[in-house]
C-alpha atoms as a PDB file:
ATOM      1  CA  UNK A   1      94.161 115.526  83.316  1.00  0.00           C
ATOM      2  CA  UNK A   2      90.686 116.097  84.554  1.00  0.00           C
ATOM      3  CA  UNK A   3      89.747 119.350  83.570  1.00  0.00           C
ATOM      4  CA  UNK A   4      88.440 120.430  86.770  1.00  0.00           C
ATOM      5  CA  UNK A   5      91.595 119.581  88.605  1.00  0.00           C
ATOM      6  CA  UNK A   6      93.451 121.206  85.306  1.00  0.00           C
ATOM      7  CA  UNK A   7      91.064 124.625  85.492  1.00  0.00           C
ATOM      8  CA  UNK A   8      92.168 124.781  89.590  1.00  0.00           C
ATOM      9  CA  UNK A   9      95.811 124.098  89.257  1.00  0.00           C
ATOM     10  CA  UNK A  10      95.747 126.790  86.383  1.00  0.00           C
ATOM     11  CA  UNK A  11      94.239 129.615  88.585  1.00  0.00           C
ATOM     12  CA  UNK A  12      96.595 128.460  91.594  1.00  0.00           C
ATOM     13  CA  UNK A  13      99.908 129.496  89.027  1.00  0.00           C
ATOM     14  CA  UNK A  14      97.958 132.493  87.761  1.00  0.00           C
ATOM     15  CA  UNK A  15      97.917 134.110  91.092  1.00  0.00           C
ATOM     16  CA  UNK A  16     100.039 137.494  91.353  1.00  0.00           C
ATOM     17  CA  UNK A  17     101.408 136.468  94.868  1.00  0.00           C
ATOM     18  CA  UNK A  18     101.687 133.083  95.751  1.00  0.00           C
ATOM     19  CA  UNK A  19     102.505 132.625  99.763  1.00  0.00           C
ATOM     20  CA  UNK A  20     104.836 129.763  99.560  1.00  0.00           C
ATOM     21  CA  UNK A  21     105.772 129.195 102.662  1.00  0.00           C
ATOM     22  CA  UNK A  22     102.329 128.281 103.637  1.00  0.00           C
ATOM     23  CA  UNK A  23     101.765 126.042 100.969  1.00  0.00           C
ATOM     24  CA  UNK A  24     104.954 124.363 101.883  1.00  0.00           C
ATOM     25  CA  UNK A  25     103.802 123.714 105.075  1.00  0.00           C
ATOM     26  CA  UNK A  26     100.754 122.260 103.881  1.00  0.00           C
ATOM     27  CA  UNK A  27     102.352 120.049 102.206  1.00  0.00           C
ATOM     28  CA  UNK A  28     104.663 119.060 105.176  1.00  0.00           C
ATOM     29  CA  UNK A  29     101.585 118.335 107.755  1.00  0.00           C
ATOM     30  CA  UNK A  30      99.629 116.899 104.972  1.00  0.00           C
ATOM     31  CA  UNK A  31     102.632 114.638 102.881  1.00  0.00           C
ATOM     32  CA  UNK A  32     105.300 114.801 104.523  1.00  0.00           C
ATOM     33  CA  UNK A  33     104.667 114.439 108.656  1.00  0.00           C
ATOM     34  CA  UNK A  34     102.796 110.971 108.206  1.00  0.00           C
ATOM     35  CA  UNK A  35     106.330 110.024 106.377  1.00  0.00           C
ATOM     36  CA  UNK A  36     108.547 110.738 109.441  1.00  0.00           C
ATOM     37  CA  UNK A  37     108.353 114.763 109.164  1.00  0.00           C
ATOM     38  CA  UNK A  38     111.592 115.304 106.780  1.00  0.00           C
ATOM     39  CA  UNK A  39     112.071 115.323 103.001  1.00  0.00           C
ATOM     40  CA  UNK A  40     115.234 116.002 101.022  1.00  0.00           C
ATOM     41  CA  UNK A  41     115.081 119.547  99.861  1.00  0.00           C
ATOM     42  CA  UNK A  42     115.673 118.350  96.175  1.00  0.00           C
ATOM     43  CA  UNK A  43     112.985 116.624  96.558  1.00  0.00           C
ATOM     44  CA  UNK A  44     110.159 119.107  97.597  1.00  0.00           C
ATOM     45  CA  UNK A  45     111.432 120.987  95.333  1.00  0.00           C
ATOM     46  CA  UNK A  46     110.484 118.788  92.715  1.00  0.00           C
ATOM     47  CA  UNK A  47     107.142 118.131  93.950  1.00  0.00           C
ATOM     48  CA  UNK A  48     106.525 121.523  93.892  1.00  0.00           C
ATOM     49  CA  UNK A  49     107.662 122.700  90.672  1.00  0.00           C
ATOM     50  CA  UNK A  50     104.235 121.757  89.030  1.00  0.00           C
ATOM     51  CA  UNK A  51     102.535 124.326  90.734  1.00  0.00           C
ATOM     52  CA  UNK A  52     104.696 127.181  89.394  1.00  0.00           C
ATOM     53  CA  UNK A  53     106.691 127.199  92.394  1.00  0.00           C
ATOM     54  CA  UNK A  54     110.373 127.497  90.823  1.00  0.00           C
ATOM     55  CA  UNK A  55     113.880 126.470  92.747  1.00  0.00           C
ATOM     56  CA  UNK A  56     114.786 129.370  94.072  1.00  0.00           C
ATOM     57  CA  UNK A  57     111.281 130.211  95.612  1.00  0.00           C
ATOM     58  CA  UNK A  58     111.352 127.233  97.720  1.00  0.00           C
ATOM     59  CA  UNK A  59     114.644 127.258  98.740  1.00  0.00           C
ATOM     60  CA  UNK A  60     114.136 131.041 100.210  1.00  0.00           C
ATOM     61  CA  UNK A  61     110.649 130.035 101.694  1.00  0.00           C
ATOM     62  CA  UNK A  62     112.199 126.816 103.656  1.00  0.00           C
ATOM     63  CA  UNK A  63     115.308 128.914 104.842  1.00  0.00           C
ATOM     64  CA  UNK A  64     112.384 131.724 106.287  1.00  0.00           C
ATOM     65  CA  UNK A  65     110.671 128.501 107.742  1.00  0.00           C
ATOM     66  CA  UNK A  66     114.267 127.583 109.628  1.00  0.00           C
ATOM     67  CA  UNK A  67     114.260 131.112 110.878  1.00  0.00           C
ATOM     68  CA  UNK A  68     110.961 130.794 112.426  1.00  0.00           C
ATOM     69  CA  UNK A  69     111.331 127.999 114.013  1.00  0.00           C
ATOM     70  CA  UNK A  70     108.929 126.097 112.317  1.00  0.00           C
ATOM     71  CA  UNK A  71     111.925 123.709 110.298  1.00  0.00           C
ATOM     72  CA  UNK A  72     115.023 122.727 110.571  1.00  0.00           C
ATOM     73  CA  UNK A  73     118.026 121.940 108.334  1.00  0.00           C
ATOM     74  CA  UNK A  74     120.291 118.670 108.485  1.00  0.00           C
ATOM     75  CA  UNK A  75     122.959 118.198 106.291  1.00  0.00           C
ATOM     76  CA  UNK A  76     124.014 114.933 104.528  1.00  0.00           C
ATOM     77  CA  UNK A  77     127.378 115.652 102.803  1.00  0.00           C
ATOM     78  CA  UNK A  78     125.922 117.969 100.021  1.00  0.00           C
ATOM     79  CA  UNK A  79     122.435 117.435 100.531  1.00  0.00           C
ATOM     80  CA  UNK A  80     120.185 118.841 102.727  1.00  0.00           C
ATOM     81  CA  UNK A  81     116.846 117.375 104.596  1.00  0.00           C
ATOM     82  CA  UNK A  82     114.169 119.518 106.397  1.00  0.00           C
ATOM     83  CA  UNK A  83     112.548 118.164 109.316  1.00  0.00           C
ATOM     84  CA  UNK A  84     109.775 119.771 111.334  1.00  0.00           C
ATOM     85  CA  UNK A  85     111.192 120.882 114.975  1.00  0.00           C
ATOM     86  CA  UNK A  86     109.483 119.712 117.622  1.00  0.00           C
ATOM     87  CA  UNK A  87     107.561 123.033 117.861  1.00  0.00           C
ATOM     88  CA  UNK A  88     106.431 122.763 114.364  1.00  0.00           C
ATOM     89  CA  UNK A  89     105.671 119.375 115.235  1.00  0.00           C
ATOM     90  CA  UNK A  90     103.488 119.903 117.782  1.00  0.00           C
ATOM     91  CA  UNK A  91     101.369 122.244 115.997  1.00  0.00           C
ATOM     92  CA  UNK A  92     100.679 120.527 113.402  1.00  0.00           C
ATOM     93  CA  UNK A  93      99.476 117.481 115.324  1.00  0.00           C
ATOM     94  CA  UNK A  94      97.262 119.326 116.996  1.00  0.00           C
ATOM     95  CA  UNK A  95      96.127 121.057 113.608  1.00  0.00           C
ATOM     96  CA  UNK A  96      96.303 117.195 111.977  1.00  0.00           C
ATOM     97  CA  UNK A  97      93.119 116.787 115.004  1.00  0.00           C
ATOM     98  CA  UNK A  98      90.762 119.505 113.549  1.00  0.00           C
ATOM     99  CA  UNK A  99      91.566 119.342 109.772  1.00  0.00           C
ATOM    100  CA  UNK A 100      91.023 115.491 109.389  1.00  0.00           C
ATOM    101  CA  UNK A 101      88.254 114.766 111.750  1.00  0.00           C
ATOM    102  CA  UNK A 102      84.620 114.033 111.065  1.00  0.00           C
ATOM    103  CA  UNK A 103      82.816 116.764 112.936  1.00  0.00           C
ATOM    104  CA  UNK A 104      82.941 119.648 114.963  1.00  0.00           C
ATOM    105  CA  UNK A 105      83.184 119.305 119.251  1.00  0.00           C
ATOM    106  CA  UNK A 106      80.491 118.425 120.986  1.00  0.00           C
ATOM    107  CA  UNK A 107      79.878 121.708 123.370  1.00  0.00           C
ATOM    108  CA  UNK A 108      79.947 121.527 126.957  1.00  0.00           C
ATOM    109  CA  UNK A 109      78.340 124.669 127.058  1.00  0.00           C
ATOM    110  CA  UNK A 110      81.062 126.538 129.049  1.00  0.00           C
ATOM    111  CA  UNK A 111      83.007 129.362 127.664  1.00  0.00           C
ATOM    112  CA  UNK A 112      86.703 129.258 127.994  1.00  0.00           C
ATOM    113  CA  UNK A 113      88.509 132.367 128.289  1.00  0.00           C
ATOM    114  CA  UNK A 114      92.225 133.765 128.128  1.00  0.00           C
ATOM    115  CA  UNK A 115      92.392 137.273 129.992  1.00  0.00           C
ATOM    116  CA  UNK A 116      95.759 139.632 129.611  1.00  0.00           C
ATOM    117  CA  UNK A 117      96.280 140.918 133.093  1.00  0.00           C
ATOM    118  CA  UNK A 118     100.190 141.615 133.404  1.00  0.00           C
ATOM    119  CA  UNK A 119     101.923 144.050 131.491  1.00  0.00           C
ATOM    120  CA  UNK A 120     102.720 143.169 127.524  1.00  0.00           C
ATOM    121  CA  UNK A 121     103.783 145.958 125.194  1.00  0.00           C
ATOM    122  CA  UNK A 122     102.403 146.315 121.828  1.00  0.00           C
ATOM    123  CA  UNK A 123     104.994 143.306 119.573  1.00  0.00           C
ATOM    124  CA  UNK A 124     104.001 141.180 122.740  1.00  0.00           C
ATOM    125  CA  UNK A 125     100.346 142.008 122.172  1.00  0.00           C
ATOM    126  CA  UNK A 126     100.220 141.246 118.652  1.00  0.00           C
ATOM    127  CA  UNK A 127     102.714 138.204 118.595  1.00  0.00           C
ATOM    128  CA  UNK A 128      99.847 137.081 121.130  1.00  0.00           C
ATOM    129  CA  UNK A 129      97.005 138.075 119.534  1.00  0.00           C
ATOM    130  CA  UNK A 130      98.007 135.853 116.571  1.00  0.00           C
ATOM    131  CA  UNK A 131      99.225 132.934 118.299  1.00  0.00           C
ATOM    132  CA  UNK A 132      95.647 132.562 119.750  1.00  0.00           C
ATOM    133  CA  UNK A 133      93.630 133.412 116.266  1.00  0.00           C
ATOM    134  CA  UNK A 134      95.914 130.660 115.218  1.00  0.00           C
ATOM    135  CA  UNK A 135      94.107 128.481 117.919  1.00  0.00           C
ATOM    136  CA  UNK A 136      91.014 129.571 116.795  1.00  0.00           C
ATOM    137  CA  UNK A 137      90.148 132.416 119.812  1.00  0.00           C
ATOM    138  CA  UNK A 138      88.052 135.121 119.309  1.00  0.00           C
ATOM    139  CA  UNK A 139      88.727 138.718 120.661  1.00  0.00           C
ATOM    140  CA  UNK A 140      86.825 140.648 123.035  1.00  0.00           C
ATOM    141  CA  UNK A 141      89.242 143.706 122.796  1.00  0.00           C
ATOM    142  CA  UNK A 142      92.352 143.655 123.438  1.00  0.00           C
ATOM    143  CA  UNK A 143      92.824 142.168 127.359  1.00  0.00           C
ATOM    144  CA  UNK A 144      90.001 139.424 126.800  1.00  0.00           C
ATOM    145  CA  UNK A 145      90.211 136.057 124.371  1.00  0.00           C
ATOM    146  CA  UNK A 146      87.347 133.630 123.897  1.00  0.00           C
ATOM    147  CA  UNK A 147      87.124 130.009 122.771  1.00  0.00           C
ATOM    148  CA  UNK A 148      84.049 127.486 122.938  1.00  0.00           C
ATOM    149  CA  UNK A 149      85.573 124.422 123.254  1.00  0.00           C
ATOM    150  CA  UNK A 150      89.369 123.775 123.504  1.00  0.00           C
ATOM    151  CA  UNK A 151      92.013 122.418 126.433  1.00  0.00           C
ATOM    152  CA  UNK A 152      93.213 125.364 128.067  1.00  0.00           C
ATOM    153  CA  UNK A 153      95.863 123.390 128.940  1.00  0.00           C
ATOM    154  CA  UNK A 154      97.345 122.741 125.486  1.00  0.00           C
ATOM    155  CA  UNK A 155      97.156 126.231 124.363  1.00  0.00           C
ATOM    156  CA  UNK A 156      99.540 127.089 126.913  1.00  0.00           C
ATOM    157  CA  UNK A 157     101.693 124.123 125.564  1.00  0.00           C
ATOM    158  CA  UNK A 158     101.267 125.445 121.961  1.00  0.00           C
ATOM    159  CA  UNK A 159     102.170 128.850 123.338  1.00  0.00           C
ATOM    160  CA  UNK A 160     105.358 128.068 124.747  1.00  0.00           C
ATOM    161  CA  UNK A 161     105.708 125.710 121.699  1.00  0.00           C
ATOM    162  CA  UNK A 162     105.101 129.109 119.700  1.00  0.00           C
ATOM    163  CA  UNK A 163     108.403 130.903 122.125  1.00  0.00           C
ATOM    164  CA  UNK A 164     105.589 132.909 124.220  1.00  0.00           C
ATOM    165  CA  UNK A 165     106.468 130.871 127.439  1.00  0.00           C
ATOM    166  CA  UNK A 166     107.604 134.376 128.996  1.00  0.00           C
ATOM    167  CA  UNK A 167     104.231 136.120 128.084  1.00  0.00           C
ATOM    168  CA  UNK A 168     102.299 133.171 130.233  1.00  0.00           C
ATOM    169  CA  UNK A 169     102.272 134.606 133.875  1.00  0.00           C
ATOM    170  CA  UNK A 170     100.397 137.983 132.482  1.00  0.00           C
ATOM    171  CA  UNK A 171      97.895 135.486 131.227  1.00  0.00           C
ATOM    172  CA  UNK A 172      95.023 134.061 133.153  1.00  0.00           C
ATOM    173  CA  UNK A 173      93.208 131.150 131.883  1.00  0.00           C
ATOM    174  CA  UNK A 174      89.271 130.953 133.200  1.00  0.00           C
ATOM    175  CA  UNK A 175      86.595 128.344 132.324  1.00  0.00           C
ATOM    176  CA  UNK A 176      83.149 129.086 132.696  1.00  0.00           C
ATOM    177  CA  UNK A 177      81.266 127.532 135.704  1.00  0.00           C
ATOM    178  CA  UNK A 178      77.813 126.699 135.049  1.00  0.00           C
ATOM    179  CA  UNK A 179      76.717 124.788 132.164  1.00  0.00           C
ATOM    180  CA  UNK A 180      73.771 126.399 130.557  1.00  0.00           C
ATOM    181  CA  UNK A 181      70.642 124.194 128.692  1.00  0.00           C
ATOM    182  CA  UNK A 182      69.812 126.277 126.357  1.00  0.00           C
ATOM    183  CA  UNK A 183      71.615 128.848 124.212  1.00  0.00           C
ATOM    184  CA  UNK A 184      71.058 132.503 125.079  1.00  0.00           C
ATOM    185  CA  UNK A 185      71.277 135.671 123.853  1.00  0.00           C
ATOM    186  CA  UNK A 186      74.200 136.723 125.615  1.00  0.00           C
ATOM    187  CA  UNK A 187      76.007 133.703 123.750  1.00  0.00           C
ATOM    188  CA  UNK A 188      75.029 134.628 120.302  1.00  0.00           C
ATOM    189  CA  UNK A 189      75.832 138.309 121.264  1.00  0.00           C
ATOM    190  CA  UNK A 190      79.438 137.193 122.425  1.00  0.00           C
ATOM    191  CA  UNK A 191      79.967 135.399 119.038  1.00  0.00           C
ATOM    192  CA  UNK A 192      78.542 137.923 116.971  1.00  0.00           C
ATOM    193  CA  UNK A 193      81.462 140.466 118.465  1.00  0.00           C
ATOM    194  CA  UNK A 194      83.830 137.545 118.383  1.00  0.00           C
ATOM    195  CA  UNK A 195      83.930 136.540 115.102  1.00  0.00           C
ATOM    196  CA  UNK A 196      83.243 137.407 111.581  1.00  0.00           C
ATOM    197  CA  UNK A 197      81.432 134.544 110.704  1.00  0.00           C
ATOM    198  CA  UNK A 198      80.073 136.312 107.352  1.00  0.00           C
ATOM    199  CA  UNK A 199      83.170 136.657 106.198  1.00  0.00           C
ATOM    200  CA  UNK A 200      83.864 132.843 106.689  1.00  0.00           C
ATOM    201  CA  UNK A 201      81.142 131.696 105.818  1.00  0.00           C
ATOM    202  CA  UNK A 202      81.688 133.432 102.222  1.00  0.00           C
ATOM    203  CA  UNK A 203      85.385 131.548 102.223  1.00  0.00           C
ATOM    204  CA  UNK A 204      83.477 128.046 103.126  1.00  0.00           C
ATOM    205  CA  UNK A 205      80.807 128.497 100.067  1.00  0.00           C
ATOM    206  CA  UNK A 206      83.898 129.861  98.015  1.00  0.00           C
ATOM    207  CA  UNK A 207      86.122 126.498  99.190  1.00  0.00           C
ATOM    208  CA  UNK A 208      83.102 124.537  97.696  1.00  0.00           C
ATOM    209  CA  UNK A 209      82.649 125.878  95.033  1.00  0.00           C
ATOM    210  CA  UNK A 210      85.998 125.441  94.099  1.00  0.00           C
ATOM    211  CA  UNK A 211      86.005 121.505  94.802  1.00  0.00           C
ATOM    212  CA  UNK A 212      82.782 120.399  94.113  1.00  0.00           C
ATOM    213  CA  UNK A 213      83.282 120.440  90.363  1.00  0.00           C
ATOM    214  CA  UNK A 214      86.099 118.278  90.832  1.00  0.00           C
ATOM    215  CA  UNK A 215      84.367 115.747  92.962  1.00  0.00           C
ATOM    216  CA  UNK A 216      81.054 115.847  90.615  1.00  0.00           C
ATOM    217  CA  UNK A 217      83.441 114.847  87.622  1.00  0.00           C
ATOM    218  CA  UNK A 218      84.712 112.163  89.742  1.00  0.00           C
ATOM    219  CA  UNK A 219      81.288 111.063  90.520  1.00  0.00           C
ATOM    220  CA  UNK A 220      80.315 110.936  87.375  1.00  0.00           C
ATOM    221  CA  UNK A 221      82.564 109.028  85.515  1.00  0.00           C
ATOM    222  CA  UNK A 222      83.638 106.274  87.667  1.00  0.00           C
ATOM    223  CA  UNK A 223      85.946 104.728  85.248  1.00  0.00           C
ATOM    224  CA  UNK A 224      88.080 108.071  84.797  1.00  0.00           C
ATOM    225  CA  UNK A 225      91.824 107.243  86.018  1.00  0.00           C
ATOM    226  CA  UNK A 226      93.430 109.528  88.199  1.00  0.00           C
ATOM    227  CA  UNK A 227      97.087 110.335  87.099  1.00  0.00           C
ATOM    228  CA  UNK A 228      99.372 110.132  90.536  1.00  0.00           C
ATOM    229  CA  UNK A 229     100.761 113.528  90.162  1.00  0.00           C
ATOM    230  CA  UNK A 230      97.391 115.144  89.384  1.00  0.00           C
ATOM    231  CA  UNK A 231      95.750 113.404  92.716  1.00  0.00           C
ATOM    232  CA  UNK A 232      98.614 114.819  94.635  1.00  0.00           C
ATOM    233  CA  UNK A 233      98.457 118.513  93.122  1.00  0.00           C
ATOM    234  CA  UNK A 234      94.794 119.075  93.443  1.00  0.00           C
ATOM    235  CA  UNK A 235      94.923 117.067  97.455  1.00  0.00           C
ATOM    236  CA  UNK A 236      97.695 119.707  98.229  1.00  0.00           C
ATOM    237  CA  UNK A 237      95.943 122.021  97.274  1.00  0.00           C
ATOM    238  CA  UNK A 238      92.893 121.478  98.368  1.00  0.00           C
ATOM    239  CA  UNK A 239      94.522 120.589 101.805  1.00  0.00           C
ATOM    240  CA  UNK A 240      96.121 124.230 101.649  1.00  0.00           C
ATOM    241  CA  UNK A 241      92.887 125.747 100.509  1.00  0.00           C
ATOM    242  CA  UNK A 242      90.703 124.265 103.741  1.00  0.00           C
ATOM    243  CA  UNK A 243      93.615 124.446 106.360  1.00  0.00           C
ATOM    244  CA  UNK A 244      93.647 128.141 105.534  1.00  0.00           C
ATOM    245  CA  UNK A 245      89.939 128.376 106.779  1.00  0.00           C
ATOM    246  CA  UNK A 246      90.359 126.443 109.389  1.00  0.00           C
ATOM    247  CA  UNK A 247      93.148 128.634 111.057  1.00  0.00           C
ATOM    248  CA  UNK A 248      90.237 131.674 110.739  1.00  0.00           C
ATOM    249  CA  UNK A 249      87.235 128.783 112.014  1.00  0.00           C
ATOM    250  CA  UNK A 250      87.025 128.585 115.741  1.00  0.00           C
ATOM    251  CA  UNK A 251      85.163 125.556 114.818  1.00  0.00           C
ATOM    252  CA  UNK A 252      81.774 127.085 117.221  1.00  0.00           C
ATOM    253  CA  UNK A 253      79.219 124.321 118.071  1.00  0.00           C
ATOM    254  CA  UNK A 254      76.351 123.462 116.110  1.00  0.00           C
ATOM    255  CA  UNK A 255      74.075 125.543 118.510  1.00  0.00           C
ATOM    256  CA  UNK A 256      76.131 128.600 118.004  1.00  0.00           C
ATOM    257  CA  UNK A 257      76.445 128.768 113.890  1.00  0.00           C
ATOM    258  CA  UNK A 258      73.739 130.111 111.591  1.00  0.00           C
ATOM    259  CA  UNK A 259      71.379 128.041 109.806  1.00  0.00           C
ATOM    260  CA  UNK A 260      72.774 126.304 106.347  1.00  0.00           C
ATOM    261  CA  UNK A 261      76.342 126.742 108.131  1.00  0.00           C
ATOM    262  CA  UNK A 262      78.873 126.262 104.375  1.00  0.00           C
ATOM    263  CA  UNK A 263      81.309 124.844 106.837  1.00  0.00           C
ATOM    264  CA  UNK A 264      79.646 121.518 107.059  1.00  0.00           C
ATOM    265  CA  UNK A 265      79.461 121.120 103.454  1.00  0.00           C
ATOM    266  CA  UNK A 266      83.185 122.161 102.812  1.00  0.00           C
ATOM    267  CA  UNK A 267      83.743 119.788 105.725  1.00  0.00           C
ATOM    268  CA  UNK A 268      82.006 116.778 103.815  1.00  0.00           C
ATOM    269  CA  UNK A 269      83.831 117.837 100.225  1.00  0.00           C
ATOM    270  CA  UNK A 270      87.665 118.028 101.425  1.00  0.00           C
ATOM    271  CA  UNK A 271      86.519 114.538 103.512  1.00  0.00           C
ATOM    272  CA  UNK A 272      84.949 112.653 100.044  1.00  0.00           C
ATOM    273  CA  UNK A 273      87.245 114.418  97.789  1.00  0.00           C
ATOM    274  CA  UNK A 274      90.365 113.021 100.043  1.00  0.00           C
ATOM    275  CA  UNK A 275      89.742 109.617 100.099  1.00  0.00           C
ATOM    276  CA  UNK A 276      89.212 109.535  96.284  1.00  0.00           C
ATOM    277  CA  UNK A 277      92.597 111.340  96.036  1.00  0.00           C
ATOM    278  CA  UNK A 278      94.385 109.833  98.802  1.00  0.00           C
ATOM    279  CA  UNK A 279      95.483 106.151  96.893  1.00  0.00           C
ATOM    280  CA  UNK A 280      96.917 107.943  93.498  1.00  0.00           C
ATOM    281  CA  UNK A 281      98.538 110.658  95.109  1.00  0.00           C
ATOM    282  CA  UNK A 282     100.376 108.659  97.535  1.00  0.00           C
ATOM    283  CA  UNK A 283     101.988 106.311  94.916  1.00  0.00           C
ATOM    284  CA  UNK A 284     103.253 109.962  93.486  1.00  0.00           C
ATOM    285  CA  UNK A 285     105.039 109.972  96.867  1.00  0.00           C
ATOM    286  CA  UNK A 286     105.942 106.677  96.388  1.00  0.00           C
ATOM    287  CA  UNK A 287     107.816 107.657  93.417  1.00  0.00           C
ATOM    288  CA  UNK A 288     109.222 111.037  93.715  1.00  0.00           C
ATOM    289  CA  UNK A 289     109.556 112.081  97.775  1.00  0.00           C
ATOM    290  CA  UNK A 290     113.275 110.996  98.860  1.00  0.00           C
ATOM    291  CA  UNK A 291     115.494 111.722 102.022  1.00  0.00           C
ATOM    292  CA  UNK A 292     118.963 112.816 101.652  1.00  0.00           C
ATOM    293  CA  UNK A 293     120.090 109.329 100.798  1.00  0.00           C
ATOM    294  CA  UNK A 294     117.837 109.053  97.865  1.00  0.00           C
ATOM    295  CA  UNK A 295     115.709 106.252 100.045  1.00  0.00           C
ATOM    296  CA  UNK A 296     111.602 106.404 100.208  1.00  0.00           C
ATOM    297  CA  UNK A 297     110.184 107.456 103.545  1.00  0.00           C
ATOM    298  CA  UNK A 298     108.068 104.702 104.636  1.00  0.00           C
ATOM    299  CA  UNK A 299     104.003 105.615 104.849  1.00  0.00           C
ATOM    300  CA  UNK A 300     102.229 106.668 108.282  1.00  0.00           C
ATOM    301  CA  UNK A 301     104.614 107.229 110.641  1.00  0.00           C
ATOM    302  CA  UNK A 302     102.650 109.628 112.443  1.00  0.00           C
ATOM    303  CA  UNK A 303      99.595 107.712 113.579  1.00  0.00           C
ATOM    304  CA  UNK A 304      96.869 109.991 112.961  1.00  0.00           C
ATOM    305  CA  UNK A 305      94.613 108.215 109.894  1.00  0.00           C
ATOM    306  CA  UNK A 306      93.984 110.741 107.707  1.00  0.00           C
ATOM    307  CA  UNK A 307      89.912 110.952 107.168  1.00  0.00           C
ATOM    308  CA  UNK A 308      89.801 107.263 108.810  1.00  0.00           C
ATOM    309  CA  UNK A 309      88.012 104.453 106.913  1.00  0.00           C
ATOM    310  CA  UNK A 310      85.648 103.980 109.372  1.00  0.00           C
ATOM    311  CA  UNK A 311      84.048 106.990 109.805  1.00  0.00           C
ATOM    312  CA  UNK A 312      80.605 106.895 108.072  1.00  0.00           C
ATOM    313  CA  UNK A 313      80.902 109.529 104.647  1.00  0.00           C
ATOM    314  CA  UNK A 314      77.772 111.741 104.337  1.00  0.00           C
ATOM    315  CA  UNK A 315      77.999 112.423 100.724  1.00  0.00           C
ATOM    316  CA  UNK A 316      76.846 115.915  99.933  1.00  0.00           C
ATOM    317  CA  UNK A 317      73.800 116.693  97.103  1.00  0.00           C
ATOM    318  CA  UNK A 318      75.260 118.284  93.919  1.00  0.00           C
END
């Protein structure tokens, strides 16, 4: 095994507290959703054992995932499959769109904003507050939620996706009315109270510093073979490792980032570091994902190319 992808894997099992749950869901937006969105449980579980993650651990975490809505279970005599639900579903696609594309949104220049103006109590509040950071909004208190760039319109559709369709009518959407030219201080003001953009920006350099050994080795040594199962541990993880930013990464504009912004450069790793994993690691799918009927999912069933081919890669300096 490289020892890069070796030295990562290693630190992933070493961890006192590993969130499985998460990770599983990585895996099913990343693996399993462009293979028809269900896997036999037997299955992930074997895909997942590598990474320290034993039987029983995964077979609590996906029952939790049932619970909240996120999977389902259906049966097949003694088997079991898990499919995303149509909620799940949904939220993932719309994840799929920021995670594998080549570049932030252009910015219109016009704020949009979510304002709490009926009465929520406080489990309402917070089960709000964290369906929006999940979208990527600031907060401006507690009554006022900020965003750059996204459709108003599908955040209430991921909200009611999310089981918040009673909270909408204390909501009121707003979208700024004047485009401005340039940026002023009353933006960079908003997103400094916004947004802890240190604190990401110290994940992002972390991300790459994590990944960029394992691309350099690649780089390097162009005849080095890449074992299937290896490519698909260290993509899964990797995938996990940058989808976890991105759920904290409002994904601001050019214009409104600091200078040397790490985000680009983590952008540009995962991107480069994908393709080269992408072949290997799906013929380690090939081999060991099954439904309930021991048959192979077929590949891309989803539509949405990860990292497409023909998107111009800006390799990043190491």
């Amino acid at each position: 095994m490289i020892p890069a992808i070796q030295h990562r894997i290693d630190r992933f099992r070493q961890q006192q507290r590993v969130r499985a749950g998460s990770l599983i869901m990585s895996v099913f937006g990343d693996a399993v959703l462009p293979r028809g969105g269900r896997i036999w449980l037997g299955s992930l579980i074997q895909l997942l054992e590598p990474l320290g993650l034993n039987e029983r651990l995964v077979r609590t975490s996906v029952f939790r995932l049932g619970k909240e809505k996120w999977l389902r279970a259906d049966t097949h005599g003694r088997r079991a499959e898990y499919v995303l639900t149509d909620s799940g579903r949904l939220r993932f696609e719309e994840a799929s769109r920021h995670i594998y594309s080549s570049h932030a949104p252009i910015w219109d220049r016009r704020w949009r904003l979510i304002l709490v103006v009926g009465e929520l109590d406080a489990r309402q509040r917070d089960r709000l507050r964290q369906a929006l950071l999940w979208q990527g909004f600031g907060s401006l208190g507690g009554d006022c939620f900020v965003h750059p760039s996204t459709h108003l319109e599908a955040v209430y559709d991921a909200l009611e996706a999310d089981g918040l369709g009673d909270m909408l009518g204390s909501l009121l959407p707003l979208l700024a009315a004047d485009a401005r030219i340039t940026l002023t201080a009353s933006d960079a003001d908003l997103v400094a109270r916004a947004w802890n953009l240190e604190r990401l920006a110290e994940s992002y350099a972390a991300f790459v510093a994590d990944y960029l050994p394992i691309l350099a080795e690649l780089r390097r040594d162009r005849r080095a073979r890449l074992e299937p199962e290896e490519a698909f541990l260290a993509r899964v993880l990797m995938i996990h490792d940058y989808r976890r930013l991105l759920l904290r990464d409002p994904e601001l504009p050019e214009v409104l980032l600091p200078a040397d912004w790490p985000g680009q450069s983590a952008r540009m790793v995962c991107r480069e570091l994908y393709r080269r994993l992408a072949e290997p690691s799906e013929w380690h799918l090939d081999a060991h994902m099954r439904l309930a009927d021991g048959t192979m999912p077929a590949r891309l069933e989803d539509g949405f190319e990860r990292f497409p081919s023909d998107d111009p890669l800006v390799s990043i300096s190491l």
